[in-house]
C-alpha atoms as a PDB file:
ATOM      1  CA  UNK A   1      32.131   1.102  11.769  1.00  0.00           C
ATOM      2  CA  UNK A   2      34.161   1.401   8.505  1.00  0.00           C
ATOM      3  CA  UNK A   3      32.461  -1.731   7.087  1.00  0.00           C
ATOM      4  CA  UNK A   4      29.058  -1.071   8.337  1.00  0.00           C
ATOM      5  CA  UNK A   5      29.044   2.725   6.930  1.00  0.00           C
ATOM      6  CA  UNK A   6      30.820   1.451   3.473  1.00  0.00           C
ATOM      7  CA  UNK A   7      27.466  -0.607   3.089  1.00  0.00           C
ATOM      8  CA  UNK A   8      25.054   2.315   3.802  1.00  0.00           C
ATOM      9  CA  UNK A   9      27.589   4.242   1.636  1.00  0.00           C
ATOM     10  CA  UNK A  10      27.109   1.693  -1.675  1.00  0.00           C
ATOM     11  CA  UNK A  11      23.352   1.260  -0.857  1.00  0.00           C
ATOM     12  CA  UNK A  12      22.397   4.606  -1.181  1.00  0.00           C
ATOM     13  CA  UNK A  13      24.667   5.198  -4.568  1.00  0.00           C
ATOM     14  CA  UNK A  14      22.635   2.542  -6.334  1.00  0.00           C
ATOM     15  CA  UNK A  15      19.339   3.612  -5.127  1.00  0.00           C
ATOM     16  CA  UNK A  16      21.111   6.826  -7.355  1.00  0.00           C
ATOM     17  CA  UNK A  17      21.845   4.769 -10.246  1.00  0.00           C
ATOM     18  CA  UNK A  18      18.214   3.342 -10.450  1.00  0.00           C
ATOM     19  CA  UNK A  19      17.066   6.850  -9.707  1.00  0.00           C
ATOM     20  CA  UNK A  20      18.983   8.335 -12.481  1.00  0.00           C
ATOM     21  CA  UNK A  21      18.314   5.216 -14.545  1.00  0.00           C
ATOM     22  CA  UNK A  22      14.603   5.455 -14.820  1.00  0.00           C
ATOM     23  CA  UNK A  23      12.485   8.278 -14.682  1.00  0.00           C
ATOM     24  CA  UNK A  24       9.305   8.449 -13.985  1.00  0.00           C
ATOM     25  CA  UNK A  25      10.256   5.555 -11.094  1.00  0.00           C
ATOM     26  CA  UNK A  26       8.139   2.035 -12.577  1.00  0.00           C
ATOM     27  CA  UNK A  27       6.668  -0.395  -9.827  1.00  0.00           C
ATOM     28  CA  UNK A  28       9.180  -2.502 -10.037  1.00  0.00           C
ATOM     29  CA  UNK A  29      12.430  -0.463  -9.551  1.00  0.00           C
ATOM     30  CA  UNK A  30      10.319   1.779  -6.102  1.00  0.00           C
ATOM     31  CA  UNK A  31      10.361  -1.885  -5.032  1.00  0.00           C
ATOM     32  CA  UNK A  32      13.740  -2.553  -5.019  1.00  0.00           C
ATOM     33  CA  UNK A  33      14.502   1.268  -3.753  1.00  0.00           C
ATOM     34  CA  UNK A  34      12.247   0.563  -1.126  1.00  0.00           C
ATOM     35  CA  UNK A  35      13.953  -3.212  -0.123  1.00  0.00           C
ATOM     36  CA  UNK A  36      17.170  -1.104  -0.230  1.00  0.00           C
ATOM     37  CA  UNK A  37      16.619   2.089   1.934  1.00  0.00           C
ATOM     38  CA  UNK A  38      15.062  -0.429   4.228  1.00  0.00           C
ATOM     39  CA  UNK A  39      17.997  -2.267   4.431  1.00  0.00           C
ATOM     40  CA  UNK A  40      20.267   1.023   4.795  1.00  0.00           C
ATOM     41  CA  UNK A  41      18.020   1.976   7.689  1.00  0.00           C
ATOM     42  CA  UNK A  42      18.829  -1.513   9.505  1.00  0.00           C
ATOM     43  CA  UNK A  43      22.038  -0.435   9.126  1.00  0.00           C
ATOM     44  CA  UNK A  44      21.942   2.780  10.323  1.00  0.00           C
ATOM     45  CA  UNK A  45      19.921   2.057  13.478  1.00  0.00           C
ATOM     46  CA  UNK A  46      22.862  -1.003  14.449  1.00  0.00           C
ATOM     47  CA  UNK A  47      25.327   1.844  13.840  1.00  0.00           C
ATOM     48  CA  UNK A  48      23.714   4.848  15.555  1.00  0.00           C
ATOM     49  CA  UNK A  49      22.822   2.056  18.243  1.00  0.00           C
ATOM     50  CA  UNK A  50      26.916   1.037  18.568  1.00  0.00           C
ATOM     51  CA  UNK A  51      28.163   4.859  18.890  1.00  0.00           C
ATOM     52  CA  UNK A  52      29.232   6.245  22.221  1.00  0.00           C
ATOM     53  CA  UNK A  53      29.400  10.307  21.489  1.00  0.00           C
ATOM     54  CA  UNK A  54      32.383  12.419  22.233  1.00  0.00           C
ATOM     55  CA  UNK A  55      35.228   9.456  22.137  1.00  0.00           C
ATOM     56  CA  UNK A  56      38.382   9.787  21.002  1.00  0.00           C
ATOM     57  CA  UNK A  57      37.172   7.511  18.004  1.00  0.00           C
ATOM     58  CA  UNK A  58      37.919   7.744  14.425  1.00  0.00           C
ATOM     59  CA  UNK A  59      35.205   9.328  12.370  1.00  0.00           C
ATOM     60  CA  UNK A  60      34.040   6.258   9.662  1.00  0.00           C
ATOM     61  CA  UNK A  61      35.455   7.338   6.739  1.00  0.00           C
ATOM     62  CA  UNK A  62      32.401   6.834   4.824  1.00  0.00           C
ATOM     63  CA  UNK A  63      30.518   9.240   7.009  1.00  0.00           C
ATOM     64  CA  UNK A  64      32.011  12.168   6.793  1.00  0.00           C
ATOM     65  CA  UNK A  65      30.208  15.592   6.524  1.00  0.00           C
ATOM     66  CA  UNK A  66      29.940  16.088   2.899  1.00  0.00           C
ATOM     67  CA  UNK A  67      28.923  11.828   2.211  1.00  0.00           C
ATOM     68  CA  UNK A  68      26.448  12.366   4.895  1.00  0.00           C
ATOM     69  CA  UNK A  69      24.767  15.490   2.771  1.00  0.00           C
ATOM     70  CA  UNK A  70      25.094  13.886  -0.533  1.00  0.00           C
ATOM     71  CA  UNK A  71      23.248  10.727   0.753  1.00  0.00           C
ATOM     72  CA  UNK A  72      20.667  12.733   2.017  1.00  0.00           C
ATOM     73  CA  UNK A  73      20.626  14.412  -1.630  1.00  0.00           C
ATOM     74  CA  UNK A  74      20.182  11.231  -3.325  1.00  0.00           C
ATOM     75  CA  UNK A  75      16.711  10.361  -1.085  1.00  0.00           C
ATOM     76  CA  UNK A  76      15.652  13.867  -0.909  1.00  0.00           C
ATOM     77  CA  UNK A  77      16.081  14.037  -5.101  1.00  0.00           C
ATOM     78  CA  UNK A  78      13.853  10.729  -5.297  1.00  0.00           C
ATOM     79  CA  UNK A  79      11.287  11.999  -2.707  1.00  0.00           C
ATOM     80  CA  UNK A  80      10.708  16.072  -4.356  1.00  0.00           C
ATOM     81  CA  UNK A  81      10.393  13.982  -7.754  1.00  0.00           C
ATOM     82  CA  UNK A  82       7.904  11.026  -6.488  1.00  0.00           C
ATOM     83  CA  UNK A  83       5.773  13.625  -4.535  1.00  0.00           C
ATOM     84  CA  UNK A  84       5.314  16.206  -7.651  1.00  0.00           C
ATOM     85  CA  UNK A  85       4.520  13.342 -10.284  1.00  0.00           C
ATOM     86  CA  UNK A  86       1.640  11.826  -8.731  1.00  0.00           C
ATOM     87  CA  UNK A  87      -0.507  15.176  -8.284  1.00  0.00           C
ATOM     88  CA  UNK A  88      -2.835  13.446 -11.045  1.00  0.00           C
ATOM     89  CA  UNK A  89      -2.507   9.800 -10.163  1.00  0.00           C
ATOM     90  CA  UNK A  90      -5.148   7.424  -8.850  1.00  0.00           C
ATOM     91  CA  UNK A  91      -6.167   7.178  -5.504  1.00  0.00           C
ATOM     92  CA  UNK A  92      -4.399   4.096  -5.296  1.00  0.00           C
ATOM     93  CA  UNK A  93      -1.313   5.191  -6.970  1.00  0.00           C
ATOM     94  CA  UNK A  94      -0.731   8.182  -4.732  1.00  0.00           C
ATOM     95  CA  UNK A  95      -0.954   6.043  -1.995  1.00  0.00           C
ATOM     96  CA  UNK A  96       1.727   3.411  -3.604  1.00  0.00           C
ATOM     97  CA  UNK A  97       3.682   7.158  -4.013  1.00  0.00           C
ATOM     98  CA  UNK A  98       3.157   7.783  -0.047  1.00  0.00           C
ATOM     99  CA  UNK A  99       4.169   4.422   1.084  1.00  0.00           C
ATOM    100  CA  UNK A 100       7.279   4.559  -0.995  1.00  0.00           C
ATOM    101  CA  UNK A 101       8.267   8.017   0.084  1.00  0.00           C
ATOM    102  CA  UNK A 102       7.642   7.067   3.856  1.00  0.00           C
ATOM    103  CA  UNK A 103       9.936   4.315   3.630  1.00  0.00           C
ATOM    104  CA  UNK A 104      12.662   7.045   2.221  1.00  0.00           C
ATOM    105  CA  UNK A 105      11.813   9.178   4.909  1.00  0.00           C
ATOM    106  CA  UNK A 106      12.777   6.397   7.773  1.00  0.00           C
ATOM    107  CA  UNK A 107      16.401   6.301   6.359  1.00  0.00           C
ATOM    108  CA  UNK A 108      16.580   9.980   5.569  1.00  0.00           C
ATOM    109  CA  UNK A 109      15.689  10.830   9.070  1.00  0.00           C
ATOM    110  CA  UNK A 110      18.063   8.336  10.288  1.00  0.00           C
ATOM    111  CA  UNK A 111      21.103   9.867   8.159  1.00  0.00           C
ATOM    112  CA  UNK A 112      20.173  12.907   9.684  1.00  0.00           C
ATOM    113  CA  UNK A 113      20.663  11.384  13.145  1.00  0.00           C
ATOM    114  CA  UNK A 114      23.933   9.980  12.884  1.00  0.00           C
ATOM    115  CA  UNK A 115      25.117  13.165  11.521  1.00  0.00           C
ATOM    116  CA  UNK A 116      24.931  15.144  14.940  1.00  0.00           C
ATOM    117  CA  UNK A 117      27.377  12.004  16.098  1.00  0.00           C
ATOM    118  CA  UNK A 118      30.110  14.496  17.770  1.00  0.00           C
ATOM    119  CA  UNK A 119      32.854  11.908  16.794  1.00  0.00           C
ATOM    120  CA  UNK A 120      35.556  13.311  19.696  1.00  0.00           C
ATOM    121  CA  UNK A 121      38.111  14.282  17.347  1.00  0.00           C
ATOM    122  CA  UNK A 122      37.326  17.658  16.844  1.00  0.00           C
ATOM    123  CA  UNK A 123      37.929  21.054  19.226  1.00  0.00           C
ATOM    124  CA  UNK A 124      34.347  20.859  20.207  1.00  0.00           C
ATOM    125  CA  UNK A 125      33.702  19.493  24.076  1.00  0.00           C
ATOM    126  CA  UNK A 126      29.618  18.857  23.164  1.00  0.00           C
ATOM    127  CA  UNK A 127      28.067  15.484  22.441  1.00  0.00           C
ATOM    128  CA  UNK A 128      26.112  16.443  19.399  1.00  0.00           C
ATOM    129  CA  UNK A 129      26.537  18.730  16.664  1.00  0.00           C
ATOM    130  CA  UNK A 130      24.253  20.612  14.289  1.00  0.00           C
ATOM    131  CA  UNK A 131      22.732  18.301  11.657  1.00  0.00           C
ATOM    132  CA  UNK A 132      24.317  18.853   8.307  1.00  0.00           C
ATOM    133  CA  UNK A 133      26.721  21.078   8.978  1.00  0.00           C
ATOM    134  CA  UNK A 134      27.986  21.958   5.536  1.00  0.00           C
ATOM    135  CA  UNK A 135      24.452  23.052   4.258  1.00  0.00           C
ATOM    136  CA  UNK A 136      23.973  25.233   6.749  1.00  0.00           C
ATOM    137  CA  UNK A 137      20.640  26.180   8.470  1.00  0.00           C
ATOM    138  CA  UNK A 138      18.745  27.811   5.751  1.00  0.00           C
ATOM    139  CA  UNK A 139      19.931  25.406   2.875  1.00  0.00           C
ATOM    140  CA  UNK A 140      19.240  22.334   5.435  1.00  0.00           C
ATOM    141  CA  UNK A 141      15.740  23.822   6.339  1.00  0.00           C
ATOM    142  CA  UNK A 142      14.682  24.559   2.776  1.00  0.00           C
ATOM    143  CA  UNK A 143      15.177  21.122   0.925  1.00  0.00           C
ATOM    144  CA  UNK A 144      14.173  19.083   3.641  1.00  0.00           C
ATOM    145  CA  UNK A 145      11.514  21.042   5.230  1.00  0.00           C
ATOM    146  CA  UNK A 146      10.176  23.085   2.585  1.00  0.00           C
ATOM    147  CA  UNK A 147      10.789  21.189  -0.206  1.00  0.00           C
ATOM    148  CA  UNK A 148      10.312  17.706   1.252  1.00  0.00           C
ATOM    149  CA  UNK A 149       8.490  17.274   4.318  1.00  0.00           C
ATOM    150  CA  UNK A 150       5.575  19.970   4.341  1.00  0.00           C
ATOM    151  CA  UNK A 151       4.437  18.484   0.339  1.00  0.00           C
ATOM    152  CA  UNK A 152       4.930  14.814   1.900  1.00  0.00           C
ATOM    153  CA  UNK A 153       2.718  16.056   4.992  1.00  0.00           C
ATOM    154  CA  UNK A 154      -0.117  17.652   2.935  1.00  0.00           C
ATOM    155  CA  UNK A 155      -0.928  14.791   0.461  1.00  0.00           C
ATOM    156  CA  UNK A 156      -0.847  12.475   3.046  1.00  0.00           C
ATOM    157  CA  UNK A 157      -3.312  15.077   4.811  1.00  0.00           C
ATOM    158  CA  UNK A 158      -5.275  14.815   1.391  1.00  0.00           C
ATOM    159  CA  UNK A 159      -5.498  11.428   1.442  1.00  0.00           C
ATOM    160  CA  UNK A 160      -8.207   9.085   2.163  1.00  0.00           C
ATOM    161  CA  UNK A 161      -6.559   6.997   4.399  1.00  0.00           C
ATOM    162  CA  UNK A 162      -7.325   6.008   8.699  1.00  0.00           C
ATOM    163  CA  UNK A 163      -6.089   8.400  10.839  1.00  0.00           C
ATOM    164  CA  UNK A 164      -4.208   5.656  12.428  1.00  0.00           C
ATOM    165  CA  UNK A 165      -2.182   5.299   8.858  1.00  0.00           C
ATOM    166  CA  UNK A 166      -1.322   9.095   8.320  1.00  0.00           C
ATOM    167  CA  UNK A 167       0.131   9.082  11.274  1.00  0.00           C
ATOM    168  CA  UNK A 168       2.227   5.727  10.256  1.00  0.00           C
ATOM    169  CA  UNK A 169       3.105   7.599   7.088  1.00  0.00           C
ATOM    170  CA  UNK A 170       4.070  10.567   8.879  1.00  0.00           C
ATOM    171  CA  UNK A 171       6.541   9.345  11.624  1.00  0.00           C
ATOM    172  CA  UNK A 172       9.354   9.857   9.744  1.00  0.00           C
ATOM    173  CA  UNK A 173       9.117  12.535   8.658  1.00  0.00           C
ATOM    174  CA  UNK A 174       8.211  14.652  11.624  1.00  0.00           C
ATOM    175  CA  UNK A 175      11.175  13.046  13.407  1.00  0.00           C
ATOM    176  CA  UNK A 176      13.551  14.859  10.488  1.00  0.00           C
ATOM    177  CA  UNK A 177      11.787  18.138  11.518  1.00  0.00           C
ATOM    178  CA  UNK A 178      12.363  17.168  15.193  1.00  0.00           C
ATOM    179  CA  UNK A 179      16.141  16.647  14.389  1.00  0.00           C
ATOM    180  CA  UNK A 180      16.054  20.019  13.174  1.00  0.00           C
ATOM    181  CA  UNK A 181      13.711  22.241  15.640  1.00  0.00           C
ATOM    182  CA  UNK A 182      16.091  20.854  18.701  1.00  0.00           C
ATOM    183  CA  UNK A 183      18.936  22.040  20.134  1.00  0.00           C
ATOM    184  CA  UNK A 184      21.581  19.319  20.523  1.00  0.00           C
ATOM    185  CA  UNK A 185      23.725  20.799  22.855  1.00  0.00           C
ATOM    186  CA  UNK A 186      21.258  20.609  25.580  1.00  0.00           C
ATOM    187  CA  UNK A 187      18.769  18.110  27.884  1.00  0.00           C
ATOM    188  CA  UNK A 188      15.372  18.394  26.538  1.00  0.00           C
ATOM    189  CA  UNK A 189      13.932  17.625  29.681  1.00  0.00           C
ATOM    190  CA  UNK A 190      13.308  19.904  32.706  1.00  0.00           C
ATOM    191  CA  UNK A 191      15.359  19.140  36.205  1.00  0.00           C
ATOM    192  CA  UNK A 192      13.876  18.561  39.287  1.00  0.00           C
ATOM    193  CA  UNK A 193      15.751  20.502  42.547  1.00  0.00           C
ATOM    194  CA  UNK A 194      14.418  20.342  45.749  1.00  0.00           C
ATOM    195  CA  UNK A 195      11.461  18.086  44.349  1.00  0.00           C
ATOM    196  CA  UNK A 196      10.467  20.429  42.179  1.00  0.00           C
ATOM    197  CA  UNK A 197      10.466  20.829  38.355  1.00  0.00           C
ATOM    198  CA  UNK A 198      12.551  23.177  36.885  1.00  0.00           C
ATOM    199  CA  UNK A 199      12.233  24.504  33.250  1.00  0.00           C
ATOM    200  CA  UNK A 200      15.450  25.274  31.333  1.00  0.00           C
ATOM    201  CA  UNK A 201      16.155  27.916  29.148  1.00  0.00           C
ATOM    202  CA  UNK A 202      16.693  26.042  25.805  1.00  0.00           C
ATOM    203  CA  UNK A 203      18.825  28.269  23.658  1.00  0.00           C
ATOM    204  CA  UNK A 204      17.525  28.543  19.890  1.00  0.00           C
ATOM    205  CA  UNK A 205      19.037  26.416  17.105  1.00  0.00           C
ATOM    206  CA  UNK A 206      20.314  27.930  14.212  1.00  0.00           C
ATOM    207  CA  UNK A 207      17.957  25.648  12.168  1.00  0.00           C
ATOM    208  CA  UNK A 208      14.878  26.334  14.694  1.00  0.00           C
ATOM    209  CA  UNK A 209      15.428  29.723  13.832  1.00  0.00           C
ATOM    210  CA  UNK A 210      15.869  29.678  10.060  1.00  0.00           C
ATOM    211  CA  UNK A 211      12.173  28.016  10.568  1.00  0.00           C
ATOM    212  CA  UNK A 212      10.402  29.807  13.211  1.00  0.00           C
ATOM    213  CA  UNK A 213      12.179  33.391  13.271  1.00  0.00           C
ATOM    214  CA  UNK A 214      11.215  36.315  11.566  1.00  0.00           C
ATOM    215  CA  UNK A 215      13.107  36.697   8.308  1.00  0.00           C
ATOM    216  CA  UNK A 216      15.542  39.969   7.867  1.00  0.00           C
ATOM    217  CA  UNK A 217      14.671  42.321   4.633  1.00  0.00           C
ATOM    218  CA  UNK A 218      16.686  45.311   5.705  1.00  0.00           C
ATOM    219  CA  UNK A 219      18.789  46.705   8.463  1.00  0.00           C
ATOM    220  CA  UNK A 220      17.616  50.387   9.314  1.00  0.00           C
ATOM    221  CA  UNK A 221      20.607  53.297   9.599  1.00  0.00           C
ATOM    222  CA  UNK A 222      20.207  53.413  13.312  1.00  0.00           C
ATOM    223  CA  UNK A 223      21.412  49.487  12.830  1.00  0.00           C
ATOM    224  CA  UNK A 224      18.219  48.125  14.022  1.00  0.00           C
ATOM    225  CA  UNK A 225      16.792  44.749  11.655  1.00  0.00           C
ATOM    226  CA  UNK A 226      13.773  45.133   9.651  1.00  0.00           C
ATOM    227  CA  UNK A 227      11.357  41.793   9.949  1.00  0.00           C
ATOM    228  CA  UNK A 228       8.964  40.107   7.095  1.00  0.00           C
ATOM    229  CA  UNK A 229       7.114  36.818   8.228  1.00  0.00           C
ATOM    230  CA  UNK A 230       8.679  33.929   7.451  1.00  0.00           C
ATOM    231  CA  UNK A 231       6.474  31.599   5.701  1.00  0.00           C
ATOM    232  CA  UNK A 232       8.085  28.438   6.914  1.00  0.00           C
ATOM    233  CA  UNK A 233       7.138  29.027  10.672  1.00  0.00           C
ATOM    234  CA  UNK A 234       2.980  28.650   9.939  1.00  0.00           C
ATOM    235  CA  UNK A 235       3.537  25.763   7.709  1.00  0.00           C
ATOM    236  CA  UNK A 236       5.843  24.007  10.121  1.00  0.00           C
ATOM    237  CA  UNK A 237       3.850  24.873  13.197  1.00  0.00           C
ATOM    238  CA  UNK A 238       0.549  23.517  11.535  1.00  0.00           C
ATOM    239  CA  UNK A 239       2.170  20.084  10.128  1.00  0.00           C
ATOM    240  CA  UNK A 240       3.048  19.323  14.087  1.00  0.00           C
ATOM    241  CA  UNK A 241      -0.311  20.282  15.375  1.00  0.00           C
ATOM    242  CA  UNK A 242      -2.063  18.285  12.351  1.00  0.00           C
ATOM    243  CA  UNK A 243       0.540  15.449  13.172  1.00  0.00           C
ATOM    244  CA  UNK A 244      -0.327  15.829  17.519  1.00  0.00           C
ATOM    245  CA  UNK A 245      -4.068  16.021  16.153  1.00  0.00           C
ATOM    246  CA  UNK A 246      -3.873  12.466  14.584  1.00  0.00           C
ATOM    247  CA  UNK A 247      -1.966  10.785  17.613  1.00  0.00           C
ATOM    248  CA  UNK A 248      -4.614  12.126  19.853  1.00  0.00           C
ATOM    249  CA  UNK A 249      -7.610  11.225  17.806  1.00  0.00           C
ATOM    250  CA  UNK A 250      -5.679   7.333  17.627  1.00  0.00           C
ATOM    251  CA  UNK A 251      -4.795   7.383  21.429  1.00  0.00           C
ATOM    252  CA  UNK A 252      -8.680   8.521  22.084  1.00  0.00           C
ATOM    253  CA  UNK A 253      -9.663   5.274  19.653  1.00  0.00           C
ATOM    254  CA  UNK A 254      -7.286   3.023  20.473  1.00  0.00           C
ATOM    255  CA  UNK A 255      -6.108   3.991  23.795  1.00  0.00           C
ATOM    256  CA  UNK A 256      -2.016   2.402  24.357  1.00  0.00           C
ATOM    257  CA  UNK A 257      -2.385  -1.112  23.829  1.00  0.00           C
ATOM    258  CA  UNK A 258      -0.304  -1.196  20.590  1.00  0.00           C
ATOM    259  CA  UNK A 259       3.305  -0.622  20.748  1.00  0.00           C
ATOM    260  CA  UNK A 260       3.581   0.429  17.262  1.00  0.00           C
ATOM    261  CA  UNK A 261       1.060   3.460  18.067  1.00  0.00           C
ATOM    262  CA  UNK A 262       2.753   4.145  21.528  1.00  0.00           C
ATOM    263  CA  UNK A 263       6.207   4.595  19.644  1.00  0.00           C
ATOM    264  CA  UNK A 264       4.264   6.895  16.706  1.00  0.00           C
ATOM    265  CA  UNK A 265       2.603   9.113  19.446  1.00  0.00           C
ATOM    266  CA  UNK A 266       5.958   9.161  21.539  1.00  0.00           C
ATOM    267  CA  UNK A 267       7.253  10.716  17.890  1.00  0.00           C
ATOM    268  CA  UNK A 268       4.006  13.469  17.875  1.00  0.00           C
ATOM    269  CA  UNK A 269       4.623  14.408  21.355  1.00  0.00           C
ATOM    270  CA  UNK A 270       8.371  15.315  21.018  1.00  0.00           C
ATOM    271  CA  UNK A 271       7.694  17.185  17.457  1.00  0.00           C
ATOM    272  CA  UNK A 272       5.311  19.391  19.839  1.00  0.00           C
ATOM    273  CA  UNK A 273       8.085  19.631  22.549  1.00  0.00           C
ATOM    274  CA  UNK A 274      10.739  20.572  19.846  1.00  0.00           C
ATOM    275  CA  UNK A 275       8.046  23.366  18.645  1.00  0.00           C
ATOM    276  CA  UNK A 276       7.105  24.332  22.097  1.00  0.00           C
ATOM    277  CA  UNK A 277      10.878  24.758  23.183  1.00  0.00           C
ATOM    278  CA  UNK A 278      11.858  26.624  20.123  1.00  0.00           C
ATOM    279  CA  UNK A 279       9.252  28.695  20.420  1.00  0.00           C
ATOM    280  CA  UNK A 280       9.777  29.762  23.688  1.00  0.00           C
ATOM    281  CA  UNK A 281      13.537  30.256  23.579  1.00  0.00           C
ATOM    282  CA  UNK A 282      12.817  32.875  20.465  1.00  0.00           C
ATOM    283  CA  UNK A 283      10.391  34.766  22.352  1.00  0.00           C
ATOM    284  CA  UNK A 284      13.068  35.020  25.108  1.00  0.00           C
ATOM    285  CA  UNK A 285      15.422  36.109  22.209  1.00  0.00           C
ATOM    286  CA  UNK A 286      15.690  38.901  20.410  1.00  0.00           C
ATOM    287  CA  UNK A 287      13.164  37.857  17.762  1.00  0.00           C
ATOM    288  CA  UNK A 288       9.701  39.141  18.757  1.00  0.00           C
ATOM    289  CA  UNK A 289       6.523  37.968  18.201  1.00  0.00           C
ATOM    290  CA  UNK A 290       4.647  41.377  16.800  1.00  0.00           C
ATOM    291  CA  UNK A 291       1.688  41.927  13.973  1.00  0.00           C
ATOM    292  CA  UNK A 292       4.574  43.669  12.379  1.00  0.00           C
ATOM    293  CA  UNK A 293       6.241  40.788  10.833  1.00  0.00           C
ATOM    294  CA  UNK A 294       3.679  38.790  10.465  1.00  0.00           C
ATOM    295  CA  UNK A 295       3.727  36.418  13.547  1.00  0.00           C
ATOM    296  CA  UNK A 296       1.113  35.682  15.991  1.00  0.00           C
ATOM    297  CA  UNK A 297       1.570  35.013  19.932  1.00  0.00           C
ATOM    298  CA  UNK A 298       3.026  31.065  20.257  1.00  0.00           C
ATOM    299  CA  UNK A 299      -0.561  30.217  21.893  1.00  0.00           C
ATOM    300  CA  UNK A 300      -2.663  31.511  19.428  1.00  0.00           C
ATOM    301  CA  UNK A 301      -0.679  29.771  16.605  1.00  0.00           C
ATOM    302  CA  UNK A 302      -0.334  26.310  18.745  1.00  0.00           C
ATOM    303  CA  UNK A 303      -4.291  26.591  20.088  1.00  0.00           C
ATOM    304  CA  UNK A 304      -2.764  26.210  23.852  1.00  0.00           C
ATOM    305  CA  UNK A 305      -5.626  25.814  25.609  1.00  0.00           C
ATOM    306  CA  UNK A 306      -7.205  22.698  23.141  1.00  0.00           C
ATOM    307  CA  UNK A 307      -4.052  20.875  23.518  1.00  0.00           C
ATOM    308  CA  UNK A 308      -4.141  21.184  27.078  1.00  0.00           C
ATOM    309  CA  UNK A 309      -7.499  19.431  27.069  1.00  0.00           C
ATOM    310  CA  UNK A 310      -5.620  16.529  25.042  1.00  0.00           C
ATOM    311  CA  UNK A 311      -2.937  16.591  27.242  1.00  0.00           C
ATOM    312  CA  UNK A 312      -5.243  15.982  30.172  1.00  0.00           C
ATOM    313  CA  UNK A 313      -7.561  13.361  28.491  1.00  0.00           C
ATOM    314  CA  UNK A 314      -4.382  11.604  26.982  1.00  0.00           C
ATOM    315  CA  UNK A 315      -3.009  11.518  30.867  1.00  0.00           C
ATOM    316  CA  UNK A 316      -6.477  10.014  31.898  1.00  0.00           C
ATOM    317  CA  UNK A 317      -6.568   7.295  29.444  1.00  0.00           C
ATOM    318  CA  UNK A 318      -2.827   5.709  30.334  1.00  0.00           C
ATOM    319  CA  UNK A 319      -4.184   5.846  33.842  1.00  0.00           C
ATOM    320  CA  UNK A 320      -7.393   4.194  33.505  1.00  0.00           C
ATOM    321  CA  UNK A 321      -6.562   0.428  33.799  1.00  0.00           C
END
């Protein structure tokens, strides 16, 4: 593990050097980024692939908490920058810019991964751990979701591109909002007792909630919170439905003959799970859904009953031979 996550390590310091070296990024140096974060996200998957959670194993000494946030930094730095130069490029240059940044996105959402690794040598009894845990939830969900994700999500949106390839583009990315919408702690699927399913009460995440929950402007002398809408929890909610929107239009095209697609809708259907469960677990909480701060009911914001239909037509198409 030491050797594997010393590579990673080194990789993603000289994709900072280049970064640092040349600004704006030329052709040929988002080439060799790219060959690079490829070949840290090989890595990353053997490693991730190797690790047994909660063992009484050394933590790599390369991954600890803080290397794990500052190699995020590095790909997050490249990806903000990439993203806000090419708002006047070509059509073709933006979508050299999009490639490159999707390719970032597959190791950043991989670094994120291996950092809820609960490495057994700490007091904690739980598999996983929070994601990032020195940022915290509101740092973590503004440079990667705000900053990062919903720009990358919208100019791929703006693009000209098939369906079939924003959704490509995308993958990544939605899986790093995925990482952060869940609750590690806890089995994302329902039980089944006595033959029948059983729906568990997901606690929130801190990082679900510094995305979806109401934000606090003032607590009131009788000690009860004050609410504004947080802007995050629209933006978020309407990247995963645009995201579930393209795997169903490319599973209604294409039906599930191609692994590649199977694996990118797999991705769109947990993102709306992750939502979904979040969602529910803070109406359960004691952040309400009211006019007053802004929010609307889960299945108004999520269009319910239209995904439903997908669902079911989805469901019909795997089952037609």
């Amino acid at each position: 593990p030491d050797l594997v996550s010393e590579i990673i390590y080194v990789i993603l310091r000289g994709i900072k050097a280049i970064g640092n070296k040349s600004r704006p990024l030329q052709k040929e140096c988002k080439d060799i980024i790219v060959n690079m974060s490829n070949l840290s996200s090989v890595c990353l998957g053997i490693f991730a692939s190797r690790q047994q959670p909660y063992r009484k194993t050394e933590r790599p000494r390369y991954f600890t908490d803080l290397r794990l946030c500052e190699c995020v930094t590095i790909l997050l730095d490249i990806i903000r920058t990439d993203v806000d130069s090419c708002t006047n490029d070509t059509t073709t240059q933006q979508m050299e810019v999009i490639g490159f940044n999707a390719s970032l996105f597959v190791c950043l959402a991989k670094i994120m991964a291996v950092s809820t690794i609960n490495w057994g040598n700490n007091k904690s009894t739980q598999k996983w751990r929070s994601p990032l845990n020195p940022w915290g939830p509101e740092k973590t969900a503004t440079f990667i979701v705000k900053q990062s994700v919903l720009p990358f999500v919208k100019s791929v949106g703006d693009s000209t591109v098939s369906t079939a390839l924003k959704l490509t583009y995308c993958q990544a990315a939605m899986e790093c909002v995925c990482v952060l919408l869940n609750d590690h702690q806890v089995d994302l699927f329902p039980e089944i007792k006595g033959g029948k399913l059983v729906r568990r009460n997901h606690p929130l995440s801190k990082h679900a909630a510094a995305i979806l929950a109401p934000l606090v402007v003032d607590v009131l002398p009788d000690g009860k919170e004050k609410h504004s809408r947080n802007p995050l929890r629209s933006e978020v909610i309407a990247a995963i439905s645009v995201s579930w929107n393209w795997s169903c239009q490319v599973a209604f095209d294409d039906g599930f003959s191609n692994e590649t697609t199977n694996g990118q809708i797999v991705t769109s259907c947990r993102s709306m799970t992750a939502v979904v469960n979040a969602l529910y677990a803070l109406k359960k909480g004691k952040y309400k859904c009211t006019e007053q701060n802004g929010c609307s009911p889960p299945s108004q914001e999520l269009h319910a009953s239209e995904i439903s239909k997908q669902i079911h037509m989805i469901l019909q198409i795997e089952r037609s031979p």
